[in-house]
N, C-alpha and C. Protein backbone atom coordinates (compact mmCIF):
# COMPACT_ATOMS: atom_id res chain seq x y z
N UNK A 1 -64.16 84.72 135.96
CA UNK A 1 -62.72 84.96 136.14
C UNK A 1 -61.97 84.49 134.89
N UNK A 2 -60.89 85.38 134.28
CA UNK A 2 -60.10 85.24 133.08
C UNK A 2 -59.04 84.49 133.53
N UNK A 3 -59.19 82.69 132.97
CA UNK A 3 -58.35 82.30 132.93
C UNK A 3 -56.61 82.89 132.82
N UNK A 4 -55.55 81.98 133.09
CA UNK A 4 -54.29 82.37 132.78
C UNK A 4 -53.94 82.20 131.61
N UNK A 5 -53.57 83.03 130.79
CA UNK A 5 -52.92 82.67 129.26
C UNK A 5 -51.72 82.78 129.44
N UNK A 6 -50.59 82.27 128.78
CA UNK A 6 -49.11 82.26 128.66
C UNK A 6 -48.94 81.80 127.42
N UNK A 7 -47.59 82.67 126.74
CA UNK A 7 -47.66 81.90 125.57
C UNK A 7 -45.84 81.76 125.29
N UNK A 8 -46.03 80.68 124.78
CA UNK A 8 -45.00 79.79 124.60
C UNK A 8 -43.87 80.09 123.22
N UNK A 9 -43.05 80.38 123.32
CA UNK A 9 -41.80 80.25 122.39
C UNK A 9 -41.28 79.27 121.54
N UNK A 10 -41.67 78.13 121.99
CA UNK A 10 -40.98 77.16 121.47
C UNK A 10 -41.39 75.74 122.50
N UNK A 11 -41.24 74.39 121.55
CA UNK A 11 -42.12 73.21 122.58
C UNK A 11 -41.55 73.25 123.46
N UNK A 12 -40.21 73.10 124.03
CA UNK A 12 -39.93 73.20 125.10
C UNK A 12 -40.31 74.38 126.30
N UNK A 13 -40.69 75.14 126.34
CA UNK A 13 -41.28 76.13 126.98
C UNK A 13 -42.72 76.01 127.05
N UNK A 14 -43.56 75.45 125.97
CA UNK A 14 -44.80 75.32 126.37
C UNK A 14 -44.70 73.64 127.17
N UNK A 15 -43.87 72.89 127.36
CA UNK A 15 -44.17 72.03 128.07
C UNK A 15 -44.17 72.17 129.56
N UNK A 16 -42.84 72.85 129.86
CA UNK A 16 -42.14 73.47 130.88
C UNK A 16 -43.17 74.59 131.92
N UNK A 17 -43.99 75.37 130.97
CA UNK A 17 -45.18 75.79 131.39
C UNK A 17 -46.49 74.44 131.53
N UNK A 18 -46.74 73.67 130.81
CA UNK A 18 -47.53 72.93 131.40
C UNK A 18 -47.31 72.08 132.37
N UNK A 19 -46.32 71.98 132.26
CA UNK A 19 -45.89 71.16 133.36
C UNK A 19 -45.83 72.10 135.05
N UNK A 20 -45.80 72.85 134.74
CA UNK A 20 -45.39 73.97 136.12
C UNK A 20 -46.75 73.66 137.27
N UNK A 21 -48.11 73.47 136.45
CA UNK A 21 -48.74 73.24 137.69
C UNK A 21 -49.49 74.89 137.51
N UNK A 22 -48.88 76.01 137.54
CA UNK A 22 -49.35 76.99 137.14
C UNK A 22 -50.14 77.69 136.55
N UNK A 23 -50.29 77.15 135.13
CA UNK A 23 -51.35 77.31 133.53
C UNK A 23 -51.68 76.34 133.37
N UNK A 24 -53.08 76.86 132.77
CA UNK A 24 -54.03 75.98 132.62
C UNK A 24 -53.95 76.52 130.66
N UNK A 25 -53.32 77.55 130.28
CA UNK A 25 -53.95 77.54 128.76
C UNK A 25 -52.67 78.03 128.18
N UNK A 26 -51.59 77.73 127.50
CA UNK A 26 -50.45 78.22 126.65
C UNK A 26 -50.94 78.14 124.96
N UNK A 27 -50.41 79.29 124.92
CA UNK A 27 -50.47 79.77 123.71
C UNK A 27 -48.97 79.71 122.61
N UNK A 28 -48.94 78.58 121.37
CA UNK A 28 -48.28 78.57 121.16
C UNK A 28 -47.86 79.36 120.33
N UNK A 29 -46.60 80.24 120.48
CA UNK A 29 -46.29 81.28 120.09
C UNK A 29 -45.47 81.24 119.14
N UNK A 30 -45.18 80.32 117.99
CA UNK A 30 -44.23 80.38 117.04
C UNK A 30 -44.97 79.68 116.16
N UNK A 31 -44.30 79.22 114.63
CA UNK A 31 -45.03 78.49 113.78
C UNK A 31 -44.66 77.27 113.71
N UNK A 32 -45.57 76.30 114.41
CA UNK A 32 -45.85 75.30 115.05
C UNK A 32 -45.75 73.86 113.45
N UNK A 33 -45.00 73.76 113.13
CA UNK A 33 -45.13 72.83 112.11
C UNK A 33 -45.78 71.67 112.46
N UNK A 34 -46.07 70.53 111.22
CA UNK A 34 -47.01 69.61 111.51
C UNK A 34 -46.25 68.29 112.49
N UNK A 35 -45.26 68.15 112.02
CA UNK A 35 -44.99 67.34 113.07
C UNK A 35 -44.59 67.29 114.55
N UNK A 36 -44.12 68.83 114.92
CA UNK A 36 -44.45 69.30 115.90
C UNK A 36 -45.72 69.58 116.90
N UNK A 37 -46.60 69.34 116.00
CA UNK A 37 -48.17 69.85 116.51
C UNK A 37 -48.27 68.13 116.50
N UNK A 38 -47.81 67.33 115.95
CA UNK A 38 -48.53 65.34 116.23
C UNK A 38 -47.81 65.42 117.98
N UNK A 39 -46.37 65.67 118.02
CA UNK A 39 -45.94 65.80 118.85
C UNK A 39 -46.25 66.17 120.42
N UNK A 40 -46.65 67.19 120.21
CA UNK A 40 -47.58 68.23 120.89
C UNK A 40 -49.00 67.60 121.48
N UNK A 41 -49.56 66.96 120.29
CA UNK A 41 -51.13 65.81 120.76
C UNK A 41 -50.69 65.14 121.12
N UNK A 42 -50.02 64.28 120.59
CA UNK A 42 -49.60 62.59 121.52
C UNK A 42 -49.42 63.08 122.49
N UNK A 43 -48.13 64.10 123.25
CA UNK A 43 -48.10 63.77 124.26
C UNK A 43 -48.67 64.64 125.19
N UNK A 44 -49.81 65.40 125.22
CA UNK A 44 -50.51 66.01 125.78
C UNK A 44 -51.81 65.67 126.25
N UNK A 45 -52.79 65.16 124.83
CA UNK A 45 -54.16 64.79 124.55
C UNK A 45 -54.28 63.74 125.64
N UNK A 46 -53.36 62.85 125.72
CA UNK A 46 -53.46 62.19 126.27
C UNK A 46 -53.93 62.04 127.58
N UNK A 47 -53.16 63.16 127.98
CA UNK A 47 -53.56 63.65 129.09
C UNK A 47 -54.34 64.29 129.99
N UNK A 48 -55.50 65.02 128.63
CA UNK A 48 -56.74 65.39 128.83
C UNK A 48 -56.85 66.53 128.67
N UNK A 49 -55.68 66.88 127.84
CA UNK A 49 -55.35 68.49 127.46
C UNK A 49 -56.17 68.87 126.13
N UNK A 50 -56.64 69.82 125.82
CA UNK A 50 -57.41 70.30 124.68
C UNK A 50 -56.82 71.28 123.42
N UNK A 51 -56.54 71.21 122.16
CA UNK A 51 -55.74 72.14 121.77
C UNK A 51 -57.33 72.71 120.41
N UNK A 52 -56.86 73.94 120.47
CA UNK A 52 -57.71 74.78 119.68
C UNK A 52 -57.15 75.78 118.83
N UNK A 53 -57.58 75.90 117.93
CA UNK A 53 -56.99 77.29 116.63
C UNK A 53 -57.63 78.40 117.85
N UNK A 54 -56.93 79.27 117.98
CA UNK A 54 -57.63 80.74 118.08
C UNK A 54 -56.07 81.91 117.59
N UNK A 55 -57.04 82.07 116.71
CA UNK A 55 -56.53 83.22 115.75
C UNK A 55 -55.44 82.75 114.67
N UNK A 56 -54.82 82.95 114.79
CA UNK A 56 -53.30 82.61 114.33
C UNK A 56 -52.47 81.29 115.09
N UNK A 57 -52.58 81.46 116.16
CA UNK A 57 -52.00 80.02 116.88
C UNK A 57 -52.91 79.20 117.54
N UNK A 58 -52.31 78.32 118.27
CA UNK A 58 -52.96 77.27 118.94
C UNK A 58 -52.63 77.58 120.42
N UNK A 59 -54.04 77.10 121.40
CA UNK A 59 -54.04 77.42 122.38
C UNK A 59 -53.85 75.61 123.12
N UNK A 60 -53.21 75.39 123.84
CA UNK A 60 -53.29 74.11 124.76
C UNK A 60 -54.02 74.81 126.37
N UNK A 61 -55.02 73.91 126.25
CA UNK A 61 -56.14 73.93 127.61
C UNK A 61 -55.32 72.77 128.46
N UNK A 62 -55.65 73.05 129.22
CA UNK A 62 -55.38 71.56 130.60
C UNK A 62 -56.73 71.78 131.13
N UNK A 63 -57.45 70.09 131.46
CA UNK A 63 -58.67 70.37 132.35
C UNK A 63 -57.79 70.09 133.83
N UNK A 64 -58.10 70.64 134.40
CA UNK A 64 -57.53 70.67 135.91
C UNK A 64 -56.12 70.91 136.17
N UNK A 65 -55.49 70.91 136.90
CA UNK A 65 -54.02 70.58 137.43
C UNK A 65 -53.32 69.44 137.29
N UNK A 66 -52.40 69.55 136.23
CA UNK A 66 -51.50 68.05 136.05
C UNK A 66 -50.72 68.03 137.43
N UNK A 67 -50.40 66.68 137.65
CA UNK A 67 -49.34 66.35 138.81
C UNK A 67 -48.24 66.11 138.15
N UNK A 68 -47.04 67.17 138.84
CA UNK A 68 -45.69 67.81 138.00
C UNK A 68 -45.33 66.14 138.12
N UNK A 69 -44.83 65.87 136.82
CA UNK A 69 -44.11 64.77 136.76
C UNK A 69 -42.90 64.40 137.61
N UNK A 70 -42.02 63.54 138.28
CA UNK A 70 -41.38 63.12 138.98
C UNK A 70 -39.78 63.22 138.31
N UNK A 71 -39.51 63.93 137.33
CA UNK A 71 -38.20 63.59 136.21
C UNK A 71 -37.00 64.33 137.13
């Protein structure tokens, strides 16, 4: 089964999608500068999220279902 891909506009939208509970893989869809992408690891990796080159952008994996934060 083919995972869900979604791809993202901008960090706020790929968080907003990870956060949803929904996707498991966003694709970031703009040009992701470097401090945006430290950004992006800190506060993701952490979490057990995986990020990968494929193709042109970067894909963020989630292993499992995050629990939507409480904000």
């Amino acid at each position: 089964m083919k995972q869900q891909l979604s791809t993202a506009n901008d960090y706020k939208e790929a968080c907003d999608l990870l956060r949803s509970g929904y996707v498991k893989h966003v694709r970031l869809g703009w040009n992701v500068g470097s401090d945006e992408f430290f950004r992006i690891a800190s506060d993701w990796c952490d979490t057990g999220a995986k990020i990968k080159k494929e193709g042109e952008n970067f894909v963020i994996s989630l292993k499992g279902f995050p629990i939507p934060s409480q904000h």
